[in-house]
C-alpha atoms as a PDB file:
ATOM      1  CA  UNK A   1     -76.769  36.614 -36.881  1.00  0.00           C
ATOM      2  CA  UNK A   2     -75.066  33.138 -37.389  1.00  0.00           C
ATOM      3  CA  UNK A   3     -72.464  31.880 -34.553  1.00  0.00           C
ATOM      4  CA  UNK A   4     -70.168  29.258 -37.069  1.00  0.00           C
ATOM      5  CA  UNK A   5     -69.033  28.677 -33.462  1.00  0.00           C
ATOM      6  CA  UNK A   6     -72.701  26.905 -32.669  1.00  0.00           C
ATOM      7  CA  UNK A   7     -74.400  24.485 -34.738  1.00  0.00           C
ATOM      8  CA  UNK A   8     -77.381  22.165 -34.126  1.00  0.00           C
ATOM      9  CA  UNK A   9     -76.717  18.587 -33.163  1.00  0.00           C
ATOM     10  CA  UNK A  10     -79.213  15.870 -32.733  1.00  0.00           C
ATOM     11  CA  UNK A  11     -78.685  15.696 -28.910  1.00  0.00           C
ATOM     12  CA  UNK A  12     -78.600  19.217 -28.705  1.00  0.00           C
ATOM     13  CA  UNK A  13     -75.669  21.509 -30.369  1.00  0.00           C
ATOM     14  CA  UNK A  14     -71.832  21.548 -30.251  1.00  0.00           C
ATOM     15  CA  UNK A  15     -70.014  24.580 -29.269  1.00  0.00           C
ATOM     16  CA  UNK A  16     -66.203  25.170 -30.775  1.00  0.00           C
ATOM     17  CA  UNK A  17     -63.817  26.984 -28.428  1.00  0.00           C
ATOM     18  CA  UNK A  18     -60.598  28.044 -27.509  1.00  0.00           C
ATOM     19  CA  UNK A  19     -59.089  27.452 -24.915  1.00  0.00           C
ATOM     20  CA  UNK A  20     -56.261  30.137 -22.763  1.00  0.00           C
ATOM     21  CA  UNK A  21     -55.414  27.522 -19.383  1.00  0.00           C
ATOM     22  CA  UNK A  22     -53.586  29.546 -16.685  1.00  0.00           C
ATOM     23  CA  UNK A  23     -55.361  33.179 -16.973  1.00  0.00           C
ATOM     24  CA  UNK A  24     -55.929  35.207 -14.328  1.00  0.00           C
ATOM     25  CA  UNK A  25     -59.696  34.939 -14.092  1.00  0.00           C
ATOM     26  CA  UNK A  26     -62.076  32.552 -15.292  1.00  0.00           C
ATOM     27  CA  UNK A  27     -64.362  34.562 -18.611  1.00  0.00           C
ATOM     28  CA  UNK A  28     -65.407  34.964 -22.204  1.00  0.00           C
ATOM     29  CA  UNK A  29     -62.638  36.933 -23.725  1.00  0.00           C
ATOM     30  CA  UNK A  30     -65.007  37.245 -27.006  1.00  0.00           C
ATOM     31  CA  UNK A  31     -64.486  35.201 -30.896  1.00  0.00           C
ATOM     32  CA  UNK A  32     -61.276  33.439 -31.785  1.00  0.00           C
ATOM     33  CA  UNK A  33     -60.194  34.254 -35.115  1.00  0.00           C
ATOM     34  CA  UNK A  34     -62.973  34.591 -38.331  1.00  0.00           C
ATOM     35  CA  UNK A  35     -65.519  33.730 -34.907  1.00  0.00           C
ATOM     36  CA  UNK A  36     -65.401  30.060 -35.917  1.00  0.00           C
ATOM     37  CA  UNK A  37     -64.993  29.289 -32.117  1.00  0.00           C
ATOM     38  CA  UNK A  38     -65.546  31.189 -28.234  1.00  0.00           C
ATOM     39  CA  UNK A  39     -62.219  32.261 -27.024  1.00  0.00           C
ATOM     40  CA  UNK A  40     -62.869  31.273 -23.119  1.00  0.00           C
ATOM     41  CA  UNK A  41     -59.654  31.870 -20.454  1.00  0.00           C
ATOM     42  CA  UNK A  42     -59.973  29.478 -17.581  1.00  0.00           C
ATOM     43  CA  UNK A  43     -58.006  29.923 -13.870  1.00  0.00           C
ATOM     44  CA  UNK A  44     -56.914  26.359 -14.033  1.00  0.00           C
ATOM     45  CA  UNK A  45     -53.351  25.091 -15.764  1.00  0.00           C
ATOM     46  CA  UNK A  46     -53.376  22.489 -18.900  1.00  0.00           C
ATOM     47  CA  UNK A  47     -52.129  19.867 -16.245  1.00  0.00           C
ATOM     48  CA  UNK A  48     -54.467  16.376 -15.677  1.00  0.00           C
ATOM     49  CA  UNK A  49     -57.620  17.701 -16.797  1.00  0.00           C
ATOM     50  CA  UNK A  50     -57.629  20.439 -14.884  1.00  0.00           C
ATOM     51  CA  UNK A  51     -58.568  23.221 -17.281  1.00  0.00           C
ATOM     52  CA  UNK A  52     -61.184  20.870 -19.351  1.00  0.00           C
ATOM     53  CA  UNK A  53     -62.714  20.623 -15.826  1.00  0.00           C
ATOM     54  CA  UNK A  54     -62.314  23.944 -14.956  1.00  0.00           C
ATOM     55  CA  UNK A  55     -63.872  24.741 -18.769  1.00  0.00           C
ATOM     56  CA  UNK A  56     -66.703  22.408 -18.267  1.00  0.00           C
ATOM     57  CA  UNK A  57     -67.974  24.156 -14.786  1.00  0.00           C
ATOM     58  CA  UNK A  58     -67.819  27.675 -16.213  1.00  0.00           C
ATOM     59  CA  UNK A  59     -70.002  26.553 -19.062  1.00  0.00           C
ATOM     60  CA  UNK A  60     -72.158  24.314 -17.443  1.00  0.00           C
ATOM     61  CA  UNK A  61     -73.094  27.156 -14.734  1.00  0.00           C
ATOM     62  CA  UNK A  62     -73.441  29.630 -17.601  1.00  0.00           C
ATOM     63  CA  UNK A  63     -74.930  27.714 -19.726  1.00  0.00           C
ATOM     64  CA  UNK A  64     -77.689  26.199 -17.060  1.00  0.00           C
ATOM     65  CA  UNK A  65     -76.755  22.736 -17.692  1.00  0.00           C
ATOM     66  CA  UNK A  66     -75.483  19.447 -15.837  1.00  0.00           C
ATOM     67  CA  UNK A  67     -71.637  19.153 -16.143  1.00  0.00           C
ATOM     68  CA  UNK A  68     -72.356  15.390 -17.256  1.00  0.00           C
ATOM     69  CA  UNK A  69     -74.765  17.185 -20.236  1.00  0.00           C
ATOM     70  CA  UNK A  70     -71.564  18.863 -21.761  1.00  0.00           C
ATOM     71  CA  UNK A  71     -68.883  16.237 -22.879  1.00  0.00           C
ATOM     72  CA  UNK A  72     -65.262  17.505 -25.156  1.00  0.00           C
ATOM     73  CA  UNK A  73     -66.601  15.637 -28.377  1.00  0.00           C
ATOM     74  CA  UNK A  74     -63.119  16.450 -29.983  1.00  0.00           C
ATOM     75  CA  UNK A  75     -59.894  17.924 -28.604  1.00  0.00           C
ATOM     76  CA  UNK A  76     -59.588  17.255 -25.396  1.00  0.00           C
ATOM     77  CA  UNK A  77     -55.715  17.874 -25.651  1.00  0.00           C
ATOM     78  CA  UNK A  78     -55.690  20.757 -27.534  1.00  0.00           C
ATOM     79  CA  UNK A  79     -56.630  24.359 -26.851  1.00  0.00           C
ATOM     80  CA  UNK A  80     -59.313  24.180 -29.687  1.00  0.00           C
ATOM     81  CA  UNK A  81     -62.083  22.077 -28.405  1.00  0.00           C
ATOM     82  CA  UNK A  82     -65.763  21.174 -29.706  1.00  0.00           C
ATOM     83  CA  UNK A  83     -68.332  20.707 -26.996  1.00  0.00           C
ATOM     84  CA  UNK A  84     -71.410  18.703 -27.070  1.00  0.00           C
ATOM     85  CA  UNK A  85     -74.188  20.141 -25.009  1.00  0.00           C
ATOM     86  CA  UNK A  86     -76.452  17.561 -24.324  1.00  0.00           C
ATOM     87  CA  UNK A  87     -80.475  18.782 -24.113  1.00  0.00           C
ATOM     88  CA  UNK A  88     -79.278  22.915 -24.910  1.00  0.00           C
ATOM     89  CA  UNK A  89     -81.386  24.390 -27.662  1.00  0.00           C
ATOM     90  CA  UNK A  90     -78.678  26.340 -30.160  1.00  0.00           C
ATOM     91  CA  UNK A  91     -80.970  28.990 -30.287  1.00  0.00           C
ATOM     92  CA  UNK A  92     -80.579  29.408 -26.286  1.00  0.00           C
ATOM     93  CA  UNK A  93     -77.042  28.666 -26.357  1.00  0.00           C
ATOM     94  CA  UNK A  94     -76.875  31.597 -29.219  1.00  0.00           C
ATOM     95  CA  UNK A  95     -78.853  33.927 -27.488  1.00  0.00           C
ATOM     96  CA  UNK A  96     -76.611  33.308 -24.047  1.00  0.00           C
ATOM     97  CA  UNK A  97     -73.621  33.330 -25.817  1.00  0.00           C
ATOM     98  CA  UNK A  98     -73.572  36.645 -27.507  1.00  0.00           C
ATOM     99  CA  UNK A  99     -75.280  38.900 -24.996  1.00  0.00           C
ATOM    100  CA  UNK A 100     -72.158  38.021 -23.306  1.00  0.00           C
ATOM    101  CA  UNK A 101     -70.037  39.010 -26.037  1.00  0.00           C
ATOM    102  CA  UNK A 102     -72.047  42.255 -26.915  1.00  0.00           C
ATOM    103  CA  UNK A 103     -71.248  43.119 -23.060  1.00  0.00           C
ATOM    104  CA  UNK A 104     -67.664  42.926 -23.670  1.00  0.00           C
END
Protein backbone atom coordinates (compact mmCIF):
# COMPACT_ATOMS: atom_id res chain seq x y z
CA UNK A 1 0.00 0.00 0.00
CA UNK A 2 1.48 3.54 -0.73
CA UNK A 3 1.03 6.39 2.10
CA UNK A 4 1.28 9.79 -0.52
CA UNK A 5 1.34 11.10 3.07
CA UNK A 6 5.13 9.48 3.52
CA UNK A 7 7.86 9.71 1.16
CA UNK A 8 11.60 8.95 1.42
CA UNK A 9 13.97 11.80 2.09
CA UNK A 10 17.68 11.67 2.15
CA UNK A 11 17.86 12.26 5.96
CA UNK A 12 15.16 10.05 6.48
CA UNK A 13 11.36 10.76 5.18
CA UNK A 14 8.87 13.66 5.49
CA UNK A 15 5.50 13.10 6.83
CA UNK A 16 2.43 15.59 5.57
CA UNK A 17 -0.25 16.28 8.18
CA UNK A 18 -3.04 18.06 9.35
CA UNK A 19 -3.31 19.65 11.95
CA UNK A 20 -6.95 20.10 14.47
CA UNK A 21 -5.18 22.51 17.64
CA UNK A 22 -7.62 22.65 20.60
CA UNK A 23 -9.25 18.94 20.55
CA UNK A 24 -10.15 17.25 23.33
CA UNK A 25 -7.49 14.56 23.36
CA UNK A 26 -4.27 14.27 21.83
CA UNK A 27 -4.64 11.15 18.60
CA UNK A 28 -4.63 10.02 15.01
CA UNK A 29 -8.06 10.82 13.81
CA UNK A 30 -7.09 8.75 10.46
CA UNK A 31 -6.27 10.39 6.43
CA UNK A 32 -7.11 13.96 5.55
CA UNK A 33 -8.76 14.18 2.36
CA UNK A 34 -7.54 11.78 -0.95
CA UNK A 35 -4.90 10.47 2.26
CA UNK A 36 -2.30 12.92 0.93
CA UNK A 37 -1.60 13.81 4.66
CA UNK A 38 -2.29 12.24 8.67
CA UNK A 39 -5.13 14.10 10.13
CA UNK A 40 -3.57 14.33 13.89
CA UNK A 41 -5.83 16.44 16.76
CA UNK A 42 -3.53 17.81 19.38
CA UNK A 43 -4.77 19.10 23.21
CA UNK A 44 -2.80 22.24 22.79
CA UNK A 45 -4.31 25.73 21.12
CA UNK A 46 -2.64 27.34 17.77
CA UNK A 47 -1.20 30.04 20.24
CA UNK A 48 3.01 30.53 20.38
CA UNK A 49 3.93 27.25 19.23
CA UNK A 50 2.06 25.51 21.37
CA UNK A 51 0.32 22.94 19.19
CA UNK A 52 3.58 22.43 16.79
CA UNK A 53 5.11 21.50 20.20
CA UNK A 54 2.43 19.67 21.39
CA UNK A 55 2.45 17.89 17.59
CA UNK A 56 6.10 17.26 17.74
CA UNK A 57 5.95 15.23 21.30
CA UNK A 58 3.04 13.03 20.20
CA UNK A 59 5.02 12.04 17.16
CA UNK A 60 8.27 11.88 18.46
CA UNK A 61 6.99 9.39 21.36
CA UNK A 62 5.06 7.46 18.72
CA UNK A 63 7.26 7.52 16.36
CA UNK A 64 10.45 6.46 18.74
CA UNK A 65 12.41 9.40 17.85
CA UNK A 66 14.26 12.54 19.46
CA UNK A 67 11.96 15.65 19.32
CA UNK A 68 15.16 17.52 17.84
CA UNK A 69 15.06 14.46 14.92
CA UNK A 70 11.57 15.78 13.71
CA UNK A 71 11.71 19.50 12.49
CA UNK A 72 8.19 21.39 10.52
CA UNK A 73 10.14 21.51 7.08
CA UNK A 74 7.11 23.60 5.73
CA UNK A 75 4.05 25.13 7.39
CA UNK A 76 4.68 25.86 10.53
CA UNK A 77 1.68 28.41 10.53
CA UNK A 78 -0.70 26.52 8.91
CA UNK A 79 -2.75 23.48 9.87
CA UNK A 80 -1.16 21.50 6.90
CA UNK A 81 2.35 20.78 7.85
CA UNK A 82 5.28 18.53 6.29
CA UNK A 83 7.56 16.94 8.82
CA UNK A 84 11.06 15.89 8.42
CA UNK A 85 11.98 12.89 10.46
CA UNK A 86 15.46 12.85 10.80
CA UNK A 87 17.16 9.00 10.92
CA UNK A 88 13.18 7.22 10.56
CA UNK A 89 13.15 4.60 7.85
CA UNK A 90 9.68 5.34 5.67
CA UNK A 91 9.14 1.88 5.67
CA UNK A 92 8.97 1.99 9.71
CA UNK A 93 7.24 5.16 9.74
CA UNK A 94 4.63 3.33 7.17
CA UNK A 95 4.32 0.35 9.00
CA UNK A 96 3.68 2.53 12.48
CA UNK A 97 1.56 4.75 10.87
CA UNK A 98 -1.15 2.61 9.48
CA UNK A 99 -1.50 -0.10 12.10
CA UNK A 100 -2.69 2.88 13.86
CA UNK A 101 -5.08 3.80 11.33
CA UNK A 102 -6.32 0.15 10.65
CA UNK A 103 -7.11 0.27 14.60
CA UNK A 104 -9.34 3.11 14.15
Amino acid sequence: MSAAYLREHENGCTLAVRVQPGAKKTAIMGLYGEGEAIKIAVQAPPLEGKANEALIAYLSKLLGLTRSSITIAHGESGRTKLLLLRGLNAAHARATLESILAAG
